[in-house]
N, C-alpha and C. Protein backbone atom coordinates (compact mmCIF):
# COMPACT_ATOMS: atom_id res chain seq x y z
N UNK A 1 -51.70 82.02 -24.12
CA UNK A 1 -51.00 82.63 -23.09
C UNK A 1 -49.75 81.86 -22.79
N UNK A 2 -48.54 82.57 -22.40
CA UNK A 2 -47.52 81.91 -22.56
C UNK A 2 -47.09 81.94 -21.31
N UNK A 3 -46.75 81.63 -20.43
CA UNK A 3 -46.15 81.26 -19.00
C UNK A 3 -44.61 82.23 -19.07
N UNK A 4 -45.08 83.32 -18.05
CA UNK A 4 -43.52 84.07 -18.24
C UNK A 4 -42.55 83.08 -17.43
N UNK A 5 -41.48 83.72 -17.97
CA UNK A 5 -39.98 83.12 -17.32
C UNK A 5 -39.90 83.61 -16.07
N UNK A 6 -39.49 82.69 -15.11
CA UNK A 6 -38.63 83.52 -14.42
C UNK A 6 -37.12 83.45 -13.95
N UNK A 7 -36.56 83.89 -13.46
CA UNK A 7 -35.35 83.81 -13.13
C UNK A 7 -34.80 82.84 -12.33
N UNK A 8 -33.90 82.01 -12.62
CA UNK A 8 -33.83 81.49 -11.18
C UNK A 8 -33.49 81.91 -9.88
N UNK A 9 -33.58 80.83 -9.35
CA UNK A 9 -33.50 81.97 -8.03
C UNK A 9 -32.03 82.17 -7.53
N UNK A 10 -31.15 82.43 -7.01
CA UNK A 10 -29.70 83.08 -6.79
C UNK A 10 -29.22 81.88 -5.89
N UNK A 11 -29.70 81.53 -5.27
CA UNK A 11 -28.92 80.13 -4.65
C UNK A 11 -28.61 78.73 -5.61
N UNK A 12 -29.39 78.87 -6.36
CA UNK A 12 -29.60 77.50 -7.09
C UNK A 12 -28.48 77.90 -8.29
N UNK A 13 -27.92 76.81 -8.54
CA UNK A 13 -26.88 76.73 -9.87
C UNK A 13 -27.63 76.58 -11.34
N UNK A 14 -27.31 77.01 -12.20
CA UNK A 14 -27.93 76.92 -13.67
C UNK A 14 -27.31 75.97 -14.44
N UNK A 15 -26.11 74.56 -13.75
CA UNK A 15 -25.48 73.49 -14.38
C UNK A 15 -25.64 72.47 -13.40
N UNK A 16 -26.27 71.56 -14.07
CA UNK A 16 -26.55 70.19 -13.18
C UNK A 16 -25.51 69.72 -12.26
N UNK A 17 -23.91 69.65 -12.87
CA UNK A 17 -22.81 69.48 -12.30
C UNK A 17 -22.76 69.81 -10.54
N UNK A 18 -23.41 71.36 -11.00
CA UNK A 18 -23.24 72.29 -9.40
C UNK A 18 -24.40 71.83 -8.78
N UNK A 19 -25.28 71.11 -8.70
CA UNK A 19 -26.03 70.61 -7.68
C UNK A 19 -25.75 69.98 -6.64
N UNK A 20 -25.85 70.35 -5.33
CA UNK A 20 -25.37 69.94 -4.07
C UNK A 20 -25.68 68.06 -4.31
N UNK A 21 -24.50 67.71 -4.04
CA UNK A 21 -24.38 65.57 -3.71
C UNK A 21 -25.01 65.59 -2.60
N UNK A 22 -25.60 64.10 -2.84
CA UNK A 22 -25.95 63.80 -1.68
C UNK A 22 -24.93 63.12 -0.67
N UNK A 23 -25.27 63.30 0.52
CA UNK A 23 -24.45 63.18 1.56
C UNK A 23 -24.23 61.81 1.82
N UNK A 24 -22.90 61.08 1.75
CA UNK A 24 -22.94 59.22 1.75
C UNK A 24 -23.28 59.05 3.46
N UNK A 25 -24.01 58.11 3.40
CA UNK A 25 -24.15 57.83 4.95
C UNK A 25 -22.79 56.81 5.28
N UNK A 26 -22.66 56.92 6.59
CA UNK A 26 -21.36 56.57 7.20
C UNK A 26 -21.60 54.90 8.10
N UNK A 27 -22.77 54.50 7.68
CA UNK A 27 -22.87 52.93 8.27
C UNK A 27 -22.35 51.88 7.43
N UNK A 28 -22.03 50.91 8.19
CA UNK A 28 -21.17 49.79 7.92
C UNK A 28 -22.10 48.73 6.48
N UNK A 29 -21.62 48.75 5.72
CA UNK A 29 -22.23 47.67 4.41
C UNK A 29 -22.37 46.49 5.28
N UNK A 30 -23.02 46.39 6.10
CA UNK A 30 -23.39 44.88 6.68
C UNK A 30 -24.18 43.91 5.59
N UNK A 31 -24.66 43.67 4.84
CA UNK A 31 -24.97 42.96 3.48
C UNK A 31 -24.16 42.45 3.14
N UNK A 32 -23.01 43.25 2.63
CA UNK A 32 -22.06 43.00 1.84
C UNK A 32 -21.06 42.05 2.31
N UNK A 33 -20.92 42.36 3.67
CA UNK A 33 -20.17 41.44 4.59
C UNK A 33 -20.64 40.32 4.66
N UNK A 34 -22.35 40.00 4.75
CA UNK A 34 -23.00 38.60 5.22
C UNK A 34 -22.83 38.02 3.69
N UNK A 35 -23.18 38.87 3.13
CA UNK A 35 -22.65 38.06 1.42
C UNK A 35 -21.60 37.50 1.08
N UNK A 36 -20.82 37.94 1.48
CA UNK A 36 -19.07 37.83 1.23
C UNK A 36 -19.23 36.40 1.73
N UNK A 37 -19.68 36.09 3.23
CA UNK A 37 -19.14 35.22 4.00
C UNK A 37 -19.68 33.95 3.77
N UNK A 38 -21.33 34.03 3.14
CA UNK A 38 -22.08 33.27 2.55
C UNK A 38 -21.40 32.63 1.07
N UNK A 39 -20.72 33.40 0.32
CA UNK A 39 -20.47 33.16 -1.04
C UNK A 39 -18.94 32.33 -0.97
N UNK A 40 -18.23 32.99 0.69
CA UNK A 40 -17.09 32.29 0.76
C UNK A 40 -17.21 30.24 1.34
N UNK A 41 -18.10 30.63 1.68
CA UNK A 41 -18.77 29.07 2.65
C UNK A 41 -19.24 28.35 1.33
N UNK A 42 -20.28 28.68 0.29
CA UNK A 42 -20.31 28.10 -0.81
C UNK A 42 -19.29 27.73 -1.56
N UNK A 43 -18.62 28.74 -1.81
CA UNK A 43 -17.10 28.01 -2.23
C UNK A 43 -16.58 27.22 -1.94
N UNK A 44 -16.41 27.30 -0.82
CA UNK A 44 -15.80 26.13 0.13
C UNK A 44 -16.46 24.49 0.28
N UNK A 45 -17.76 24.87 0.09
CA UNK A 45 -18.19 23.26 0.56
C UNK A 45 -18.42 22.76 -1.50
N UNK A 46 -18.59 23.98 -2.13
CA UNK A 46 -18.49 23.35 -3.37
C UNK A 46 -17.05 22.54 -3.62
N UNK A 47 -15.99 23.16 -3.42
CA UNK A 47 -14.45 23.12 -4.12
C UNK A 47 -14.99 21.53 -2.65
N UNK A 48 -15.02 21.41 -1.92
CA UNK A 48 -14.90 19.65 -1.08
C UNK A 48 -15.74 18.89 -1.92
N UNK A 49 -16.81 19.45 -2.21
CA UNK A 49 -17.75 18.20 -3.20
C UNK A 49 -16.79 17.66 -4.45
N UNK A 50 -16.62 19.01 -5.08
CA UNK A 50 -15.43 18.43 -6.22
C UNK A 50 -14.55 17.91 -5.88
N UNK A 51 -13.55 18.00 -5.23
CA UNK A 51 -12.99 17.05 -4.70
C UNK A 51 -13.82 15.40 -4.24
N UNK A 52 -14.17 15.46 -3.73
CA UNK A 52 -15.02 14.17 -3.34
C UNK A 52 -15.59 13.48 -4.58
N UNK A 53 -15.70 14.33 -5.72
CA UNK A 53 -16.38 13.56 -6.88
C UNK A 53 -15.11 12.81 -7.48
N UNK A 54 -14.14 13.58 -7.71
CA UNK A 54 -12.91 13.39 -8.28
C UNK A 54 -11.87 12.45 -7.51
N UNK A 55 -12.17 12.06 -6.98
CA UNK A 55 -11.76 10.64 -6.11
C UNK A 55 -12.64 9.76 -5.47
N UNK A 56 -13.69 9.85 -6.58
CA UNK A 56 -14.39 8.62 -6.22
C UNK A 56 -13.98 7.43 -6.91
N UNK A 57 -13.76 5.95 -6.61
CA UNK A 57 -13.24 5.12 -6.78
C UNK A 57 -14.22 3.94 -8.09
N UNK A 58 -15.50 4.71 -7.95
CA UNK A 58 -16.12 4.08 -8.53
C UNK A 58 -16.96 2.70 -8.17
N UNK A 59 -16.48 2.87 -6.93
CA UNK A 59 -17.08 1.44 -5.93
C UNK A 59 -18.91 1.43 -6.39
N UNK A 60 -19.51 0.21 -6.91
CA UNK A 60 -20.76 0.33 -6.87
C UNK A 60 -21.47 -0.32 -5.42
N UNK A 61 -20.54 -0.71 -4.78
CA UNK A 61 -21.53 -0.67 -3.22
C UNK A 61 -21.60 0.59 -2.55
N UNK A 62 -20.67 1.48 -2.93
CA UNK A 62 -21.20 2.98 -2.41
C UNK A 62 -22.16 3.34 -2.82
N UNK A 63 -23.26 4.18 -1.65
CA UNK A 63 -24.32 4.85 -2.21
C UNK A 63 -23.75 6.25 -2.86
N UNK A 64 -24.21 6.80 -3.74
CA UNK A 64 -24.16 8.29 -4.18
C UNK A 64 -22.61 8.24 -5.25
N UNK A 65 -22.25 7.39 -5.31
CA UNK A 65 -20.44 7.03 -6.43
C UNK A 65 -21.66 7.10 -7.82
N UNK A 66 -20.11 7.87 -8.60
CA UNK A 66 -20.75 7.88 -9.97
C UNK A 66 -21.25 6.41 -10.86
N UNK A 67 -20.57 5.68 -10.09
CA UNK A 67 -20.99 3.86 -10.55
C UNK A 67 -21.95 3.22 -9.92
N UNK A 68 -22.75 4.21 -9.01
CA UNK A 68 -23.70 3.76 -8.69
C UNK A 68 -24.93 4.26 -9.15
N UNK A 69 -24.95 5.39 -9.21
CA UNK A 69 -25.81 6.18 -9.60
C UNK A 69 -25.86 5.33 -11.03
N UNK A 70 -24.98 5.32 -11.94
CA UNK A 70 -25.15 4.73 -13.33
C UNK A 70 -25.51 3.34 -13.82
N UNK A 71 -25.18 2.60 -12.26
CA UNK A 71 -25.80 1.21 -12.60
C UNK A 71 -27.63 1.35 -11.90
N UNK A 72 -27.88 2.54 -11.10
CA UNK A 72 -29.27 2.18 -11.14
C UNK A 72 -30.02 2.90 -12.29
N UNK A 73 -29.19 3.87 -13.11
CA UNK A 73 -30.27 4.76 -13.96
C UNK A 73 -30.18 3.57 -15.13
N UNK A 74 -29.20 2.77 -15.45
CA UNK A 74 -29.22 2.10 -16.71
C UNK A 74 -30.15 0.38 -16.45
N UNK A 75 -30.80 0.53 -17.02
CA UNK A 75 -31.61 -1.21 -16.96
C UNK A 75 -30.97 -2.27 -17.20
N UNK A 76 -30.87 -3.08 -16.46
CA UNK A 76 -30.17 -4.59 -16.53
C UNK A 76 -30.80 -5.66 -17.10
N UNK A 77 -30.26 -5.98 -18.31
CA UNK A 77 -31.02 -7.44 -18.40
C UNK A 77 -30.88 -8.45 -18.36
N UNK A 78 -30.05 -8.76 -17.47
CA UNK A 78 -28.93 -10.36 -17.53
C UNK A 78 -29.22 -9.72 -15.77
N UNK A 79 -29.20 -11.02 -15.07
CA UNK A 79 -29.12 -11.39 -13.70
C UNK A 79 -27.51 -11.12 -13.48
N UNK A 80 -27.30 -10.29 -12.23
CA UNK A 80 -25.72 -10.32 -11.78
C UNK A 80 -25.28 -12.27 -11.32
N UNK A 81 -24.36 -12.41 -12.15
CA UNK A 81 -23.76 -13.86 -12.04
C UNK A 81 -23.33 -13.92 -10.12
N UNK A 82 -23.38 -14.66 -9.45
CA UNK A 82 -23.47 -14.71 -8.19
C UNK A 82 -21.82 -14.63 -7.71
N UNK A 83 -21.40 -14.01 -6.89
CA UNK A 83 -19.67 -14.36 -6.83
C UNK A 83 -19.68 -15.28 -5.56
N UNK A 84 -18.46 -16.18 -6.05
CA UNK A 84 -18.06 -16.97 -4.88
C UNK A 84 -16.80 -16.60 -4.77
N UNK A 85 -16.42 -16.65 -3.60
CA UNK A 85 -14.98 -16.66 -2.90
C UNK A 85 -14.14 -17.69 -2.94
N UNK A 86 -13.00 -17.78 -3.33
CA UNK A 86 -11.88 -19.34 -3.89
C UNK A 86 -11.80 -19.50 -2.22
N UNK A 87 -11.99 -20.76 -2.11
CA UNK A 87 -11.31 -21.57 -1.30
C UNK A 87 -9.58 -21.13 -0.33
N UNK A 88 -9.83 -21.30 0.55
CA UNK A 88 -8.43 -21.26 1.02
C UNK A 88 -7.42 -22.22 0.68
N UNK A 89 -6.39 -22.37 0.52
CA UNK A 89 -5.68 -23.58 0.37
C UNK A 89 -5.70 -24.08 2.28
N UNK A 90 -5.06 -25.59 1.76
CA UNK A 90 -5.10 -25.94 3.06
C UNK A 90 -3.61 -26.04 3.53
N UNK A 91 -3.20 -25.82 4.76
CA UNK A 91 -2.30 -25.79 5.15
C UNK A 91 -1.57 -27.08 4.63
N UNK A 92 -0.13 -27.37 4.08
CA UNK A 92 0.41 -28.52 3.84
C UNK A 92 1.46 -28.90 4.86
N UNK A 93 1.51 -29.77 5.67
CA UNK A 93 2.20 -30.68 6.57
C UNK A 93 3.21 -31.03 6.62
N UNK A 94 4.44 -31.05 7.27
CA UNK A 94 5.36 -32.00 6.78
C UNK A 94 5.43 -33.83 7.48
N UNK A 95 6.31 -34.25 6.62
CA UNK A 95 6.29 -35.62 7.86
C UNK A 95 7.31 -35.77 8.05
N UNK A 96 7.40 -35.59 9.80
CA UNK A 96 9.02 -35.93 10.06
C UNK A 96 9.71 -37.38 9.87
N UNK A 97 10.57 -37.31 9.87
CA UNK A 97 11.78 -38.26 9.75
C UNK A 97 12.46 -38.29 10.91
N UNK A 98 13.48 -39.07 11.04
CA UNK A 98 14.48 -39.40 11.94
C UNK A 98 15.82 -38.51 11.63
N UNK A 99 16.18 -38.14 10.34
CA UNK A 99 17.11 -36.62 10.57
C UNK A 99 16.56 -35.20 10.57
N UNK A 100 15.12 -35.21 10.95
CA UNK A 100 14.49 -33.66 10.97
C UNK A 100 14.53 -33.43 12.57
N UNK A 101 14.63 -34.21 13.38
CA UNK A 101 15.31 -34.09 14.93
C UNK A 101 16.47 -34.00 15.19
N UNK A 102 17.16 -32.82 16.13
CA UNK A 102 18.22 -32.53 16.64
C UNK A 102 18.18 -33.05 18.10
N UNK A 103 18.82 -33.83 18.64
CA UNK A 103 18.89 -34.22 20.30
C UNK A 103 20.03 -33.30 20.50
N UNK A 104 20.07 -33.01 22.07
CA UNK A 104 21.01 -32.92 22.70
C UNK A 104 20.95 -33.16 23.77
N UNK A 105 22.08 -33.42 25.12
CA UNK A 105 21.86 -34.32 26.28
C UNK A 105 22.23 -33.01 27.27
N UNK A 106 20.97 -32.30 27.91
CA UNK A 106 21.58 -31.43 28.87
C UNK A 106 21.66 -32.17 30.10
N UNK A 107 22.89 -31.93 30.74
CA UNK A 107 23.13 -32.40 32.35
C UNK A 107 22.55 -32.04 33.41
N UNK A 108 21.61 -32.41 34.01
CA UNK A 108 21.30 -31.41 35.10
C UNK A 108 22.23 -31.82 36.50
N UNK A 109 22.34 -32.99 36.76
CA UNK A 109 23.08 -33.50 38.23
C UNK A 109 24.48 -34.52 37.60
N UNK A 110 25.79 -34.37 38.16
CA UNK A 110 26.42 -35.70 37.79
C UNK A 110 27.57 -35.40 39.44
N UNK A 111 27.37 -37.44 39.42
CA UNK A 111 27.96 -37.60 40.55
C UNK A 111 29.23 -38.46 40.76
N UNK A 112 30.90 -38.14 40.83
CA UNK A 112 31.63 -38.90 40.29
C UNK A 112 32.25 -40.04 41.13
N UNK A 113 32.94 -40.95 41.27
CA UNK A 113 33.83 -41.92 42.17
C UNK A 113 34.72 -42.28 41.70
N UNK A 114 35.69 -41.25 41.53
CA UNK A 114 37.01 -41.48 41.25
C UNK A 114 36.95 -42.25 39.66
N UNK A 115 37.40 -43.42 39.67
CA UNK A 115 37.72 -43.83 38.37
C UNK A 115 36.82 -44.71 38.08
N UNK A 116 35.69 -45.10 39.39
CA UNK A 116 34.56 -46.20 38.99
C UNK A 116 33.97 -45.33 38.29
N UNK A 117 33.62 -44.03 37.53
CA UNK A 117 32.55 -43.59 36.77
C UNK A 117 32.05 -42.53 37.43
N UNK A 118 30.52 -42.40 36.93
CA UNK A 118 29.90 -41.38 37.39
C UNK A 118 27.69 -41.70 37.12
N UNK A 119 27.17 -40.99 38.04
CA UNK A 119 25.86 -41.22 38.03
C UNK A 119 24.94 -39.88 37.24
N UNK A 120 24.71 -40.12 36.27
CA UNK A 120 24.07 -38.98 35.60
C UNK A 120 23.10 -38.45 35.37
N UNK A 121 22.34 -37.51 35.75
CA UNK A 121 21.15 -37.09 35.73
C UNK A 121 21.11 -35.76 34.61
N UNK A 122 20.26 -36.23 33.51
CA UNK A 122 20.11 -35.32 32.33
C UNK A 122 18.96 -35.51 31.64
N UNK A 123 18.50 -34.59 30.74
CA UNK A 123 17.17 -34.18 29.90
C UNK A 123 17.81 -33.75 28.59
N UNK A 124 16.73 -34.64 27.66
CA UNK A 124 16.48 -34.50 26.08
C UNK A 124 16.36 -33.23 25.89
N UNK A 125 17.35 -32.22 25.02
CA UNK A 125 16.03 -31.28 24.55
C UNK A 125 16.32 -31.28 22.98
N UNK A 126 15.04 -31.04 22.84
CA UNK A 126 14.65 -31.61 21.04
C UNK A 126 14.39 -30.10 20.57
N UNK A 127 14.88 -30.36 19.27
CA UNK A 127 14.78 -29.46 18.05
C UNK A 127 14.40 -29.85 17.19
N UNK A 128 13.14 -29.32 16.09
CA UNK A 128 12.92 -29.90 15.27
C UNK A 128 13.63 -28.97 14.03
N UNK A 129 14.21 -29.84 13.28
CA UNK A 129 14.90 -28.98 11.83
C UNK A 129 13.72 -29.35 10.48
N UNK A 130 12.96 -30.03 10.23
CA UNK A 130 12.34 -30.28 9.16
C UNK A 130 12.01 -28.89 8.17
N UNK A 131 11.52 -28.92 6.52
CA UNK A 131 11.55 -27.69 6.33
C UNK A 131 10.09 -27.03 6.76
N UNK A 132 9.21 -27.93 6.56
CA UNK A 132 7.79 -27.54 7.27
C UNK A 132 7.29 -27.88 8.73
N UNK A 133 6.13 -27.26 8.97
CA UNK A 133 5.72 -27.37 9.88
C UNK A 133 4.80 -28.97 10.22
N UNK A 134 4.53 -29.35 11.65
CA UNK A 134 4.05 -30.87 11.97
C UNK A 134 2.47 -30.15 12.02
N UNK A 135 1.75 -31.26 11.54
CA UNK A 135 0.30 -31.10 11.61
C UNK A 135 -0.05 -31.44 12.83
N UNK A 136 -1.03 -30.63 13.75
CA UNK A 136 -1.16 -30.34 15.10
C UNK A 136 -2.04 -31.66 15.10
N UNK A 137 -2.72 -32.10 14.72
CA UNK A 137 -4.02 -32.51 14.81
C UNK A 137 -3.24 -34.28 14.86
N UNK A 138 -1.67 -34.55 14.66
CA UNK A 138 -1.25 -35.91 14.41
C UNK A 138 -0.11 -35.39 15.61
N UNK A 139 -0.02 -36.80 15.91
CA UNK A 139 0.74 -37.73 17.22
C UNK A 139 2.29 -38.15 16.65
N UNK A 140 3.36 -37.88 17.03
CA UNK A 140 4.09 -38.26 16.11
C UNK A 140 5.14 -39.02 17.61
N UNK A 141 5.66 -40.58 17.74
CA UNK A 141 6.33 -41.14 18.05
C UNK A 141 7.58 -40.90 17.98
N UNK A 142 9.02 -40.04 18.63
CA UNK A 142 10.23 -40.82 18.50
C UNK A 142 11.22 -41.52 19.43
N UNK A 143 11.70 -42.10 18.44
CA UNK A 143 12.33 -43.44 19.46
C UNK A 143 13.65 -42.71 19.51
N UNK A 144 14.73 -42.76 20.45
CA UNK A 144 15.97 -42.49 20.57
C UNK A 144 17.05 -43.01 21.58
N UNK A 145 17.98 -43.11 21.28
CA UNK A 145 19.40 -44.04 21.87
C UNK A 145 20.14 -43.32 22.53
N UNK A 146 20.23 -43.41 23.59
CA UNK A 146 21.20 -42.82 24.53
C UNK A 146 22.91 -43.37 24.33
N UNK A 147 23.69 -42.48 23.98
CA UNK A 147 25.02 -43.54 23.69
C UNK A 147 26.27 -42.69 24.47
N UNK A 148 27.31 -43.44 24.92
CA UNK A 148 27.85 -42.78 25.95
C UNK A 148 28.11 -43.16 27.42
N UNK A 149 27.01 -44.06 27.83
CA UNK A 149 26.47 -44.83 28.96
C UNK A 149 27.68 -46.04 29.29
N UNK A 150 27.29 -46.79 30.27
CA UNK A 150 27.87 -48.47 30.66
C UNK A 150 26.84 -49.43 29.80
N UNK A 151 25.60 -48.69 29.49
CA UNK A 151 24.54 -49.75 29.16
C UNK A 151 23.82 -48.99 28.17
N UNK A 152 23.38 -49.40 26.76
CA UNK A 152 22.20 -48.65 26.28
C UNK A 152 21.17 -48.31 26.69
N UNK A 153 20.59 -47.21 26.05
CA UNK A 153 19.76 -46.50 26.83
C UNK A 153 18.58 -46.14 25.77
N UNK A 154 17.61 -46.45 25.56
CA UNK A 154 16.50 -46.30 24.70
C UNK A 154 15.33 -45.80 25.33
N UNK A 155 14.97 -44.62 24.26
CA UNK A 155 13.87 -44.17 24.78
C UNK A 155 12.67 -43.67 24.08
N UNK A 156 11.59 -43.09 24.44
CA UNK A 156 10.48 -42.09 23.40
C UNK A 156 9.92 -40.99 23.78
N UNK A 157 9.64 -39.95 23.20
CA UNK A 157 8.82 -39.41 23.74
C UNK A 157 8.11 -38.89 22.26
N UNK A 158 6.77 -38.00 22.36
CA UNK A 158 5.77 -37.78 21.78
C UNK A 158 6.18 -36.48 21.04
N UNK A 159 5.81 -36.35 19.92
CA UNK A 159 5.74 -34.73 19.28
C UNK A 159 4.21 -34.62 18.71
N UNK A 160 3.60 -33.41 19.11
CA UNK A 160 2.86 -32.93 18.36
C UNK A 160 2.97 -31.60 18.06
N UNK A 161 2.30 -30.96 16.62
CA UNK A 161 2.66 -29.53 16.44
C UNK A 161 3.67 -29.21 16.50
N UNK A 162 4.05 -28.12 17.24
CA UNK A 162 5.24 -27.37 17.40
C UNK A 162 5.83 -27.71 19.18
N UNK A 163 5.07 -28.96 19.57
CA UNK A 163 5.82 -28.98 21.02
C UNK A 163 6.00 -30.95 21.01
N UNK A 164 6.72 -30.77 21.72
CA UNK A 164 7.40 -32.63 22.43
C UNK A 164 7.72 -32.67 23.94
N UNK A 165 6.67 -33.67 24.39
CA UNK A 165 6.74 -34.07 25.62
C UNK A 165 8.10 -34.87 25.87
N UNK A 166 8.86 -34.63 26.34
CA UNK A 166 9.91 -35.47 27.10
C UNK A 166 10.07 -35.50 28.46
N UNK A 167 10.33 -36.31 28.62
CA UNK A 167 10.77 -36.74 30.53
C UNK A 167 11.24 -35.30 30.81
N UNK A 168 11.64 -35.19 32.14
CA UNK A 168 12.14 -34.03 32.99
C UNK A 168 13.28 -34.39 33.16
N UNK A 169 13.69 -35.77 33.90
CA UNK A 169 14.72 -36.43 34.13
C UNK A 169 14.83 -37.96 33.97
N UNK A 170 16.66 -37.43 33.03
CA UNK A 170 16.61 -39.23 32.84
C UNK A 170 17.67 -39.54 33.75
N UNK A 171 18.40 -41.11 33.56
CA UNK A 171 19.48 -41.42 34.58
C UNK A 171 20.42 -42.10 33.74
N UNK A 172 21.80 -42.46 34.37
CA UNK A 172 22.56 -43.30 33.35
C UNK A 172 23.35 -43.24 34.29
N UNK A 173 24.80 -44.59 33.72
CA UNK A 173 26.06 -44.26 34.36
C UNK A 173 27.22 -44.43 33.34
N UNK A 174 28.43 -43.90 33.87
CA UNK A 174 29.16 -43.97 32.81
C UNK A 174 30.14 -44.73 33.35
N UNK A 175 31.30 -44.88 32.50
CA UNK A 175 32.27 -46.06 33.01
C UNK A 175 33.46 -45.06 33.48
N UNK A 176 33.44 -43.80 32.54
CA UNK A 176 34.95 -43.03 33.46
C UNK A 176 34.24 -41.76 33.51
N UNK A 177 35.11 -40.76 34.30
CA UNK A 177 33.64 -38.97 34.55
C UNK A 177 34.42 -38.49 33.14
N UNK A 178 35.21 -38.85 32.34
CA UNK A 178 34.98 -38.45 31.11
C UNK A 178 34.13 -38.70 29.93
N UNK A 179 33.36 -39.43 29.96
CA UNK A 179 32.79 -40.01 28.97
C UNK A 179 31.46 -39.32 29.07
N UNK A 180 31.28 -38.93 27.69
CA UNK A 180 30.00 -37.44 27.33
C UNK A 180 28.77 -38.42 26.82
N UNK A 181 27.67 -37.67 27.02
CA UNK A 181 26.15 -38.55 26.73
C UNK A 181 25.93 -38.17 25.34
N UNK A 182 25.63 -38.53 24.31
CA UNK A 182 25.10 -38.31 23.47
C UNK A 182 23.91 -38.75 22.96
N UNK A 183 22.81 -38.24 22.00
CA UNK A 183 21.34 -39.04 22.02
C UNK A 183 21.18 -38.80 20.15
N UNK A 184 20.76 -39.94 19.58
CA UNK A 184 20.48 -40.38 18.01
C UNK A 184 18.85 -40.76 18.30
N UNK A 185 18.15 -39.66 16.95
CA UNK A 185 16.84 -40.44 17.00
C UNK A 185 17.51 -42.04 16.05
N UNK A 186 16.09 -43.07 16.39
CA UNK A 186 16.59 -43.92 15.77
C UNK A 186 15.54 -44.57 14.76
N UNK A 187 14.09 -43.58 15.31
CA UNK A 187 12.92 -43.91 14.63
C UNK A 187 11.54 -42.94 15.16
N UNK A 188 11.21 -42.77 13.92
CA UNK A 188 9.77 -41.51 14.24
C UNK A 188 8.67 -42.59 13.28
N UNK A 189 7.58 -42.75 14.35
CA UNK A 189 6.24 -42.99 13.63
C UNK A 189 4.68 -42.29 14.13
N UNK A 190 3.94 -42.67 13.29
CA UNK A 190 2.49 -41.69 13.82
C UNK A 190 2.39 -42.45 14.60
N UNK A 191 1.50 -41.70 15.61
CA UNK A 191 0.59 -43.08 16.52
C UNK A 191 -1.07 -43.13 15.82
């Protein structure tokens, strides 16, 4: 028995083509979006890792550097030789002399009497010219000559380091109110 035909039925099309589409729904690809944003964030923290690999310095005290990782996967058989640090040099000293001092005689008071002279009240101030520096830890003596005066005038005061104790005030007299003070070291020793 053979199954009659039948016709189709009058609504329906006889070419696949003409079959009613289905209708696209009109909601938002939210997937596609969380994907996007996920795949863009991977990108992103990948492309910083590469970077970060590619300027690694190779330091083996960093944890996670490609020179580290490679000195623990590879076996050592020699002990790391121990490092020491060189020595500092030591500071080198100079030793002054008697032309590495500059004097000069500042005036602080002068008092005149006509043509008997004048009474002078003035202070050392010292310069040191040497090409190095004085070792702090040493005492250094100089002796110096007051010239200019009615009477010589000899004196000392102390240097250490980078400073020199001198008087505040010295005294003198002169024989006319022209006559200028001048000061010569005449001798530097340690104490």
């Amino acid at each position: 028995m053979t199954q009659p035909e039948f016709p189709p039925p009058a609504d329906v099309p006889h070419d696949p083509s003409e079959l009613p589409q289905p209708v696209a729904s009109r909601r938002r690809p939210i997937g596609w979006i969380v994907g996007g944003a996920v795949l863009v964030l991977l990108l992103f923290f990948g492309g910083c890792g590469a970077l970060l690999a590619a300027t690694d310095d190779g330091d083996p005290a960093k944890p996670g550097t490609a020179a580290a990782s490679a000195t623990s996967v590879a076996p050592t058989t020699a002990a790391a030789a121990p490092t020491t640090r060189a020595p500092e040099p030591l500071p080198v000293y100079d030793t002054p002399t008697k032309r590495d001092f500059t004097l000069a005689v500042k005036i602080l008071r002068k008092q005149c009497f006509g043509s008997a002279g004048c009474n002078v009240t003035y202070r050392i101030d010292v310069t040191y010219t040497g090409d190095g520096d004085l070792d702090p830890a040493k005492t250094y003596e100089v002796t110096y000559q007051v010239k200019g005066a009615e009477d010589p005038i000899i004196n000392t005061f102390e240097v250490s380091g980078d400073s020199a104790s001198v008087q505040q005030e010295e005294s003198a007299s002169t024989r006319r109110s022209g006559d200028k003070l001048t000061a010569v070291v005449t001798d530097v020793s340690e104490f």
